[in-house]
Protein backbone atom coordinates (compact mmCIF):
# COMPACT_ATOMS: atom_id res chain seq x y z
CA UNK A 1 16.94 21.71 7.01
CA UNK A 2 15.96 23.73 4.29
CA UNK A 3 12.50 22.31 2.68
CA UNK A 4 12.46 24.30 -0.47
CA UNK A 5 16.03 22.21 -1.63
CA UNK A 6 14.24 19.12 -0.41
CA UNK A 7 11.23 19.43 -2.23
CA UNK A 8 13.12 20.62 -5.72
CA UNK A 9 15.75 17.68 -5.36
CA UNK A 10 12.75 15.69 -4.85
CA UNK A 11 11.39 17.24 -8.38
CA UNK A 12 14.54 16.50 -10.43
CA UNK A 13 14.34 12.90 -9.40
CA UNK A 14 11.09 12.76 -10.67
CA UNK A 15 11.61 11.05 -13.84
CA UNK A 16 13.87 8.34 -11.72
CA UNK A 17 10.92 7.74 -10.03
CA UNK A 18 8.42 6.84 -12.29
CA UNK A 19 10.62 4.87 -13.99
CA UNK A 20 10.89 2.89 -11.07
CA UNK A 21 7.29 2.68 -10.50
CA UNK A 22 6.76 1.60 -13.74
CA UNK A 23 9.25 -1.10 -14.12
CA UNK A 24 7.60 -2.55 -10.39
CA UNK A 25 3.93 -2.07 -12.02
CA UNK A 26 4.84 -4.01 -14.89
CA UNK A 27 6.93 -7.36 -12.50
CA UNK A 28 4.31 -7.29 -9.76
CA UNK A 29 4.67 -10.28 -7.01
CA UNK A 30 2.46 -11.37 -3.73
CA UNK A 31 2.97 -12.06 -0.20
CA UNK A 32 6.85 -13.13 -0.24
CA UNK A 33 6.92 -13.95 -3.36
CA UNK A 34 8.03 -11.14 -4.86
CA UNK A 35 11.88 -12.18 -5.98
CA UNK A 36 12.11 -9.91 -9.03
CA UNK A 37 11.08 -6.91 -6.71
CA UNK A 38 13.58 -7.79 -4.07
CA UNK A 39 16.48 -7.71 -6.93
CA UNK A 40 15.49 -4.67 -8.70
CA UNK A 41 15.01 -2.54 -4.92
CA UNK A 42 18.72 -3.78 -3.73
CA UNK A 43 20.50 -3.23 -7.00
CA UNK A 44 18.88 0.10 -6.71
CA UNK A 45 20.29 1.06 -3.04
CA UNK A 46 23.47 -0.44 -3.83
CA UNK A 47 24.23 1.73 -7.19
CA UNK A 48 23.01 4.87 -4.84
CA UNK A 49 26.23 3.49 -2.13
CA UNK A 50 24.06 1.62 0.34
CA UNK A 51 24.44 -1.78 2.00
CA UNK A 52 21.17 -3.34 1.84
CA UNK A 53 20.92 -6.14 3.93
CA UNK A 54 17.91 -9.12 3.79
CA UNK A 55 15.26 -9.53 6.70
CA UNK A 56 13.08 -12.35 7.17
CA UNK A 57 11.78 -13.80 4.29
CA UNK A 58 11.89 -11.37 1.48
CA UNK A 59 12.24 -7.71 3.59
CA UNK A 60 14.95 -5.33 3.21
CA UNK A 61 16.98 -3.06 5.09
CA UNK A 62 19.34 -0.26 4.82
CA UNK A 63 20.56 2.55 6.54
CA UNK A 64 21.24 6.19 5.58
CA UNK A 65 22.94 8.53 7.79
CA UNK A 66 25.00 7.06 11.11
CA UNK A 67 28.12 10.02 10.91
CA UNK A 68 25.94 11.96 13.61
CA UNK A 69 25.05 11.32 16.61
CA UNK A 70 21.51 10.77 17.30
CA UNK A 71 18.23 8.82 16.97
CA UNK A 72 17.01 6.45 15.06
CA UNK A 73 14.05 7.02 12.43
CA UNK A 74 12.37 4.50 9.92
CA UNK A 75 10.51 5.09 7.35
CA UNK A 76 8.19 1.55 6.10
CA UNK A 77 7.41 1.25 2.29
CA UNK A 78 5.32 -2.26 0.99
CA UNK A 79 6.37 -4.10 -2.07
CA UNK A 80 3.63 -6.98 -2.44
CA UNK A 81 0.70 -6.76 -4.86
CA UNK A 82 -2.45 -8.55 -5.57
CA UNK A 83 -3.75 -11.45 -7.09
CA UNK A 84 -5.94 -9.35 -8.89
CA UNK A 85 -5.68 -9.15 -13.12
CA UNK A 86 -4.84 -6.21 -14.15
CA UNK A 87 -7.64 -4.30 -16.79
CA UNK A 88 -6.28 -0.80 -17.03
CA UNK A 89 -4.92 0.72 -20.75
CA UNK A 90 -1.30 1.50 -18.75
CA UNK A 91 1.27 0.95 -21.01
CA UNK A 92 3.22 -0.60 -17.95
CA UNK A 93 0.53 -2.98 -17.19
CA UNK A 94 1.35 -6.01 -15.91
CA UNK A 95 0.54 -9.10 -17.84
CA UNK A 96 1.38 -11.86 -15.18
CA UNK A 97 -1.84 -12.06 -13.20
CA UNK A 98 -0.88 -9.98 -10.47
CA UNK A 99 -1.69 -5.97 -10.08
CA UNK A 100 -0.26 -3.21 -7.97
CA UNK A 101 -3.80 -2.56 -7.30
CA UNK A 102 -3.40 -0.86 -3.80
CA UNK A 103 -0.38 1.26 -4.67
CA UNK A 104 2.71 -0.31 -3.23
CA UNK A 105 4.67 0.08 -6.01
CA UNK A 106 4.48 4.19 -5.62
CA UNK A 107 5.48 3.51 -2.01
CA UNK A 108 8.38 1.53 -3.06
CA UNK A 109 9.52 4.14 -5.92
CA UNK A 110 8.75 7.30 -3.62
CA UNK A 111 10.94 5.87 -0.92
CA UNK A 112 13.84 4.84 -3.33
CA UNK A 113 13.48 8.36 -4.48
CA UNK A 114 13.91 9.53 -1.21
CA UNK A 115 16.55 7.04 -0.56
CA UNK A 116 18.56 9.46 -3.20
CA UNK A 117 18.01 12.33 -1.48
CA UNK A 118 19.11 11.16 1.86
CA UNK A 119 22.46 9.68 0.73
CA UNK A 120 23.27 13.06 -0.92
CA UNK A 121 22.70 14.78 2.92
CA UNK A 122 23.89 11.77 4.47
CA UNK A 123 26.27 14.29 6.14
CA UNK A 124 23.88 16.69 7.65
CA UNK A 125 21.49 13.60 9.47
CA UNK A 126 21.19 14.02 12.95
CA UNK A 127 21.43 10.24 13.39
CA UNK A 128 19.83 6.82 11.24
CA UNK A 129 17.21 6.92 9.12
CA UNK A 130 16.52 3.56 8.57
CA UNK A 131 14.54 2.19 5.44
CA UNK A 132 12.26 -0.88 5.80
CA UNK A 133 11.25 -2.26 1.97
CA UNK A 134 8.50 -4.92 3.06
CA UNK A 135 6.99 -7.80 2.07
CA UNK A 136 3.57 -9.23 2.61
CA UNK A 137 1.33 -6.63 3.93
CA UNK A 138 -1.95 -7.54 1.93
CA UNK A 139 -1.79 -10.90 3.75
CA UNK A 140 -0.53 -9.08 6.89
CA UNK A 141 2.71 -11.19 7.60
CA UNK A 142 5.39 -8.77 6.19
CA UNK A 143 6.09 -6.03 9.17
CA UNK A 144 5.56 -9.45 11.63
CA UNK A 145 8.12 -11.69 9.73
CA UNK A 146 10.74 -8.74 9.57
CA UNK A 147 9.81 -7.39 13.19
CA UNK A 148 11.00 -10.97 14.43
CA UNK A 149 13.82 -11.35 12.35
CA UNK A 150 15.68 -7.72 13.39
CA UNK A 151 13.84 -4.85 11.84
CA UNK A 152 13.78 -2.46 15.14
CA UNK A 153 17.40 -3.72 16.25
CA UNK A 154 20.98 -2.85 15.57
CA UNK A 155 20.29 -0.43 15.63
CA UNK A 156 17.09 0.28 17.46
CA UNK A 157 14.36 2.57 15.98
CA UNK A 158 12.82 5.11 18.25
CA UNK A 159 10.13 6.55 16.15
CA UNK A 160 8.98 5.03 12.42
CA UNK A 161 5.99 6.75 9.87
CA UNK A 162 4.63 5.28 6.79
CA UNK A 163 2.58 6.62 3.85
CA UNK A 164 -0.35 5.14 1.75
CA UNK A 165 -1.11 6.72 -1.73
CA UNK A 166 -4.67 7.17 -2.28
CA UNK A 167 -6.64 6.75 -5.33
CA UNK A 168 -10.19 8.55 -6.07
CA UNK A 169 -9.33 11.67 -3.73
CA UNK A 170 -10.73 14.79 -4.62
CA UNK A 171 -7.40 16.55 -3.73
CA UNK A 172 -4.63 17.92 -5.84
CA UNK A 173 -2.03 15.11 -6.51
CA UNK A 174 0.83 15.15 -3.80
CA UNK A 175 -1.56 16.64 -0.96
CA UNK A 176 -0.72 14.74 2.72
CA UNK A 177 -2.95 13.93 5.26
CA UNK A 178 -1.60 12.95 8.68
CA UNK A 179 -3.16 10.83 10.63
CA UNK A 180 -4.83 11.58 13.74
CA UNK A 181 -3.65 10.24 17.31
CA UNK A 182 -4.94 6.89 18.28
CA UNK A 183 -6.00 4.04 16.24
CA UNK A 184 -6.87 5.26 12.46
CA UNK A 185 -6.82 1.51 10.99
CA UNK A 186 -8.50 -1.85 13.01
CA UNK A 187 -7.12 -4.57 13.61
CA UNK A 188 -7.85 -7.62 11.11
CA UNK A 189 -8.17 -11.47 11.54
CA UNK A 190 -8.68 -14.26 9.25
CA UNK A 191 -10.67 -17.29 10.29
CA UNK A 192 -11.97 -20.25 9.14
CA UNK A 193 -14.94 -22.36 10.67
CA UNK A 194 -14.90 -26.38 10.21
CA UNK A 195 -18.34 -27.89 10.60
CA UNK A 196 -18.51 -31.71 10.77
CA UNK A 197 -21.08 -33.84 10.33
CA UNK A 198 -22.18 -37.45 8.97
CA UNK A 199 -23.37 -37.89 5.56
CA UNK A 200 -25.78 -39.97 4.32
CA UNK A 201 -28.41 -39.85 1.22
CA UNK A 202 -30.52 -36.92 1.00
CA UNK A 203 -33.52 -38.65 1.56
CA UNK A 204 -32.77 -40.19 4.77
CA UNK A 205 -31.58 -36.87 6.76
CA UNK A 206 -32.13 -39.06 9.77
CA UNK A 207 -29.33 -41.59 9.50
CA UNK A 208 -27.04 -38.53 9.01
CA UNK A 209 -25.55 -35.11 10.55
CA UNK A 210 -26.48 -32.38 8.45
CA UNK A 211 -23.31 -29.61 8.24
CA UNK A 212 -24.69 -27.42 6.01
CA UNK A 213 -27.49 -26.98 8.55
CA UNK A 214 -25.49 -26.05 11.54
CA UNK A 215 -23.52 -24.46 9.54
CA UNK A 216 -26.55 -21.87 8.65
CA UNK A 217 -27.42 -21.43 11.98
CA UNK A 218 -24.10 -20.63 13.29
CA UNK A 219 -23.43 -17.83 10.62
CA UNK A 220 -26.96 -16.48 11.71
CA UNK A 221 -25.93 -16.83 15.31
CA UNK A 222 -22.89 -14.54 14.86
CA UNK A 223 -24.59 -11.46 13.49
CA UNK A 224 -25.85 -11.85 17.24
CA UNK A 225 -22.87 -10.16 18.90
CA UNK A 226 -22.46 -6.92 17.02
CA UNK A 227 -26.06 -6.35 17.99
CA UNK A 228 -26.00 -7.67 21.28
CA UNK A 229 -22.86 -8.78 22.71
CA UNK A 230 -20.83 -5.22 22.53
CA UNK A 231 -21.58 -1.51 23.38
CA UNK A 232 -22.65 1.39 20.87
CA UNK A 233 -19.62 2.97 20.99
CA UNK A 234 -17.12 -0.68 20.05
CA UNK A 235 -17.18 -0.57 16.37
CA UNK A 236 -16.39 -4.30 15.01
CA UNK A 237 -17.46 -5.71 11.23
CA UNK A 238 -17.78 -9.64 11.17
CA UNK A 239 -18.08 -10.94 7.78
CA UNK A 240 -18.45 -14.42 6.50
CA UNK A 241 -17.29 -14.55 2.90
CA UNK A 242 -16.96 -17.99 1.83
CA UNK A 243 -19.06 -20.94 2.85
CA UNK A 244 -18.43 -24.70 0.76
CA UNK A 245 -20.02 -27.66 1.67
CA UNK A 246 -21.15 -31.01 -0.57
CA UNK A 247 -20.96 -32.31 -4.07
CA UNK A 248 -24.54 -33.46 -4.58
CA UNK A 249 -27.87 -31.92 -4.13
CA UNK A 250 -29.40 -34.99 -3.37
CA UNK A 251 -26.29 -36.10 -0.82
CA UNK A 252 -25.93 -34.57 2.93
CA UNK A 253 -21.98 -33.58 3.57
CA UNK A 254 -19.94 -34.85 5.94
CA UNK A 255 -18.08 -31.21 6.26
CA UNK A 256 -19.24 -27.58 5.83
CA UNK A 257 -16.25 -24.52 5.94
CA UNK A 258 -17.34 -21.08 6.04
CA UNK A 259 -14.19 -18.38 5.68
CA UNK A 260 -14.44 -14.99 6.89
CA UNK A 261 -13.03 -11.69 8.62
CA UNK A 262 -13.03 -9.75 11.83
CA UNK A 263 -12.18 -6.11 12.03
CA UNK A 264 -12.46 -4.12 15.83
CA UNK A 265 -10.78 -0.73 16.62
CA UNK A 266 -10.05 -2.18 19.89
CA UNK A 267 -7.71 -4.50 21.36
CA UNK A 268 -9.90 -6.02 23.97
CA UNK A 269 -13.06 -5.82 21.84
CA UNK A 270 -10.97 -8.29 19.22
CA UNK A 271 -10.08 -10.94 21.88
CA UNK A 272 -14.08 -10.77 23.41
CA UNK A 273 -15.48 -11.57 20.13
CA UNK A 274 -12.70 -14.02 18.79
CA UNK A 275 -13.72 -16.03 22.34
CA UNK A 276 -17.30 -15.92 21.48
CA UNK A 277 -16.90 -16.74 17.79
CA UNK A 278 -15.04 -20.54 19.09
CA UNK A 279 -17.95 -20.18 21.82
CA UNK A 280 -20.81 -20.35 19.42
CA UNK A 281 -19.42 -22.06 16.69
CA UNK A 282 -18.85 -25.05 18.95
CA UNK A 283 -22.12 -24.65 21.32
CA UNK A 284 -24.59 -24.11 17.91
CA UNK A 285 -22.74 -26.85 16.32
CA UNK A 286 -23.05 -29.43 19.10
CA UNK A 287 -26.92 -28.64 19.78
CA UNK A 288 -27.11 -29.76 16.06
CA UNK A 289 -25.26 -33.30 16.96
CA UNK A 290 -22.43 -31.43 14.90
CA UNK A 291 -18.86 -30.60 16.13
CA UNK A 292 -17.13 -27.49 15.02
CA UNK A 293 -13.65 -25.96 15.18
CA UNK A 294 -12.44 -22.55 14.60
CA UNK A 295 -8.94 -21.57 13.51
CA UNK A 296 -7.59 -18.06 12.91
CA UNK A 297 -5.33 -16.93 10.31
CA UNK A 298 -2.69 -14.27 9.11
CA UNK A 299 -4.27 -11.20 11.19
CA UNK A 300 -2.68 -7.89 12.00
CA UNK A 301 -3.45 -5.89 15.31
CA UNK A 302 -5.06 -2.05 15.54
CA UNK A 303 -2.45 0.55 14.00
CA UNK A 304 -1.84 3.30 17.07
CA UNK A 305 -0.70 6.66 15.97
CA UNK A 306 1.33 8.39 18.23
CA UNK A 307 0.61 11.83 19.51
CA UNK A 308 3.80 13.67 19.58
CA UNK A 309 4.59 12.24 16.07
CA UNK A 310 1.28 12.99 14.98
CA UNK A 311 1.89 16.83 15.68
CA UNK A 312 5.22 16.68 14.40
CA UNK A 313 4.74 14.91 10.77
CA UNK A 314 1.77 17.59 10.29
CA UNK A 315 4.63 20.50 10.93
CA UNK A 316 6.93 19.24 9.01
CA UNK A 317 4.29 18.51 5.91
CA UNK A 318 3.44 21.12 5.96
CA UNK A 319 6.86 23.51 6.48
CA UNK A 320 7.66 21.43 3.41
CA UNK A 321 4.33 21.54 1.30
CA UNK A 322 2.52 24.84 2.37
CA UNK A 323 -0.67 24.89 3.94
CA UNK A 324 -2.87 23.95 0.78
CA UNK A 325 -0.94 20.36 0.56
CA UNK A 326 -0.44 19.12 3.77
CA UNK A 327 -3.36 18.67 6.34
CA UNK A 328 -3.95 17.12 9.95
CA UNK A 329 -7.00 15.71 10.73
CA UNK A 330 -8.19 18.41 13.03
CA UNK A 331 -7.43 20.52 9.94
CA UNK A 332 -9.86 18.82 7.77
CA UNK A 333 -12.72 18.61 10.63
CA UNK A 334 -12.19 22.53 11.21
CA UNK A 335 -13.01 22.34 7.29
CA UNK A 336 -15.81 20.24 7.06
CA UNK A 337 -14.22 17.38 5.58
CA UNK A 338 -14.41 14.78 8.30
CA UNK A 339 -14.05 14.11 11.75
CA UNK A 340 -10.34 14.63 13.66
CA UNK A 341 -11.03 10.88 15.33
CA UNK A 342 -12.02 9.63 11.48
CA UNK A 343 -10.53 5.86 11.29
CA UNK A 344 -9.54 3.99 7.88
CA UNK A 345 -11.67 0.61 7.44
CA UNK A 346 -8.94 -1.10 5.92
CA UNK A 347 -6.34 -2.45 8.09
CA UNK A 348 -2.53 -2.14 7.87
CA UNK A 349 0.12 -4.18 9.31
CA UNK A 350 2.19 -1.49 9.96
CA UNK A 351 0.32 -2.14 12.78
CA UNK A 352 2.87 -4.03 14.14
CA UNK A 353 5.46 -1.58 14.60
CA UNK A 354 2.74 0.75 15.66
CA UNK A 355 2.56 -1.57 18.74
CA UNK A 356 6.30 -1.38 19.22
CA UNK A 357 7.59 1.86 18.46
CA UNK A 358 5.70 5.60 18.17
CA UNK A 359 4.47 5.56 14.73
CA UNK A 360 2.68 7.41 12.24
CA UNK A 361 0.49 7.11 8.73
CA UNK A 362 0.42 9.48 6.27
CA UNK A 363 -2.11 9.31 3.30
CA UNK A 364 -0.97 10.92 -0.05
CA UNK A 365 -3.29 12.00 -2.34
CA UNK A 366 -2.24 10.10 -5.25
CA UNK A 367 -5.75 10.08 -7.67
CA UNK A 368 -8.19 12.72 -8.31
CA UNK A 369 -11.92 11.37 -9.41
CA UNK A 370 -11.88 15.09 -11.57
CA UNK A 371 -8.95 14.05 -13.50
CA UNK A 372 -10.46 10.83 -14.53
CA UNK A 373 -8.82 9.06 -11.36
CA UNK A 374 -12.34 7.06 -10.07
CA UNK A 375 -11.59 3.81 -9.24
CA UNK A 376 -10.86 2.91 -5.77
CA UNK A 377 -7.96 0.52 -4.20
CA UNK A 378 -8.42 -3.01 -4.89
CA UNK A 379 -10.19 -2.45 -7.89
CA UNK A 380 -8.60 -4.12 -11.25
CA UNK A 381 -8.67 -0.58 -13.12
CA UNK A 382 -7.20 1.18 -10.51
CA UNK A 383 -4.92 4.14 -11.88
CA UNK A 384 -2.41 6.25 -9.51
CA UNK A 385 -1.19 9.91 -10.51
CA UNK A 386 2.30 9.95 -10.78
CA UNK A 387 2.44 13.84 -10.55
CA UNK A 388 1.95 12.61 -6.48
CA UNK A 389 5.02 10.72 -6.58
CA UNK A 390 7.97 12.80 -5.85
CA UNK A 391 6.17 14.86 -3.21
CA UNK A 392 5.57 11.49 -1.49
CA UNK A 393 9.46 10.98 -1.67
CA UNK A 394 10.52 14.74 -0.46
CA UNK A 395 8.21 14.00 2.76
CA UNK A 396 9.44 10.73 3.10
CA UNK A 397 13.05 12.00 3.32
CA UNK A 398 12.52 15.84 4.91
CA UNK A 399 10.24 14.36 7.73
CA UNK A 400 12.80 11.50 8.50
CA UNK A 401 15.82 14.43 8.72
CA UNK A 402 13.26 17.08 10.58
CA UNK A 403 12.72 14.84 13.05
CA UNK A 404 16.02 13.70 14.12
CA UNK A 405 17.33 17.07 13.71
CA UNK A 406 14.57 18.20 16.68
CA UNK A 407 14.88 15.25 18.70
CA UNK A 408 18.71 14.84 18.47
């Protein structure tokens, strides 16, 4: 596979993919509700000869490749945005309440870009690659709600990667960074804690169950097991973000909520502190003559790089991008810029074919702070460099065809 003609097909697609970044900036949708994106990304594979089919509740899938045989090799872009309103000067801004604040439009455009280079070797693939256009990964549902309906059958996937532009790196535009083996993003849970209680007047706290006050002392009670309830070395961030209780401030509630997040690089670490958090929720509660129940969310398990594919994504980046654009993270530690076990904070549900399949995560440098690129994902003036996009598309495409062609 020759990565020179990858990388300059890649190039004179360029325009074709920006313009189909744009038009997906500018019609953002969340979770599965992102109909217009759906229609515009099968139209697109159809005109380029494929057969998209649906999967689950707003996924798609097609395949490129099949005349060989061989293995099968996916490659995972998101399509959902944010409820987030948009306050950037883009002339493709979108105006519907919704923002493409964390990049998955450039994953969706980079992989329909590379979509156009794989029909046009569709001949010379050493098996499938198969292309998974996903819903729902900021509420981390998507990968779940496809996995279950089909994604890694008929036919099977033996190895999948994903990328993840980046905004505010200091690196030139296109620049890859493969992950390192292990987990590089935690899992995630969403929970919710009910406190009830009795109300009664303000001034007669006696004839009542305070909430709000058991309420307090649970969310003090939890900072308890990071400090004391797990070793130095298990990482795990509880937060609660949201608490809402009463309508008066002379009037106890009958019912206090509190919202909040778990994140743990470990599997077992998660389940430990998801037991305690019903554990003392319920015992603080019912020392207070108050009851409490816990439910948990949308949550996504720890993403697990593989090892193999780990070392073969950062040969094939950088056979195709030259040492100066593609990096592992051993590379970067023997560099000074970070550790080779460095982990991501935010979560991915990717994760979920991580647990399934040998996976991979590649981050593309896709914003430099220098070149007036500063905000970070998530943020409502968020900006991504499209001079990042069609090198995200040629690695998409040559590492899908590199690796079937060495593991055929």
């Amino acid at each position: 596979m020759d990565a020179g003609r990858i990388l300059n097909e890649a190039a004179e697609l360029k325009d074709i993919i920006v313009n189909d970044r744009r038009y997906l900036h500018a019609h953002p949708g969340v979770a599965f509700d992102i109909g217009d994106t759906v229609e515009y990304v099968e139209k697109a594979l159809i005109s380029m000869g494929y057969e998209p089919k649906r999967c689950g509740k707003a996924g798609l899938v097609a395949l490129a490749g099949g005349k060989k045989p061989g293995k099968v090799f996916m490659l995972r872009a998101d399509m959902d945005a944010l409820p987030i309103k948009e306050q950037t000067d883009e002339p493709f801004k979108s105006a519907n309440g919704c923002m493409h604040a964390c990049g998955h439009d450039t994953h969706t455009a980079m992989l329909l870009g590379a979509a156009l280079i794989l029909k046009a070797h569709e001949d010379e693939i050493n098996g499938t690659v198969k292309l998974m256009f996903q819903p729902a990964e900021e509420v981390f549902m998507g990968s779940d709600d496809m996995i279950k309906n089909g994604l890694l059958e008929n036919p099977s996937v033996d190895a999948a990667l994903m990328i993840h532009s980046m905004a505010g790196i200091p690196m030139t535009p296109g620049t890859v960074i493969v992950s390192p083996p292990g987990v590089s993003a935690p899992a995630a849970d969403y929970f919710t804690i009910k406190v009830k209680g009795t109300g009664c007047h303000g001034s007669m706290p006696n004839m009542g169950v305070d909430p709000i006050n058991a309420a307090a002392h649970i969310l003090i009670a939890l900072q308890e097991i990071g400090t004391r309830e797990i070793a130095i070395s298990d990482n795990a961030v509880l937060t609660i973000g949201k608490m809402n209780a009463g309508t008066a401030a002379n009037a106890i509630a009958d019912e206090a909520t509190m919202e909040g997040t778990l994140r743990t690089y470990d599997e077992d670490v998660r389940a430990f502190i998801k037991k305690r958090l019903n554990e003392i929720s319920e015992g603080i509660a019912s020392s207070f003559r108050a009851t409490a129940e816990v439910t948990f969310g949308s949550g996504t398990p720890t993403l697990n790089n593989n090892k193999g594919l780990a070392e073969d994504a950062a040969k094939y980046v950088k056979e195709l991008l030259g040492p100066t654009m593609a990096f592992s993270a051993a590379d970067l530690a023997a560099m000074g810029g970070g550790g080779a076990s460095s982990k991501s904070a935010g979560s991915e549900d990717f994760a979920y074919v991580s647990q399934q399949v040998p996976a991979i995560m590649l981050a593309l440098a896709a914003g430099n702070p220098q070149d007036g690129y500063s905000y970070p994902q998530h943020h409502p003036m968020v900006r991504f460099d499209e001079r990042a996009l069609d090198k995200g598309a040629a690695v998409y495409a040559y590492t899908a065809m590199r690796w079937l062609e060495e593991h055929a």
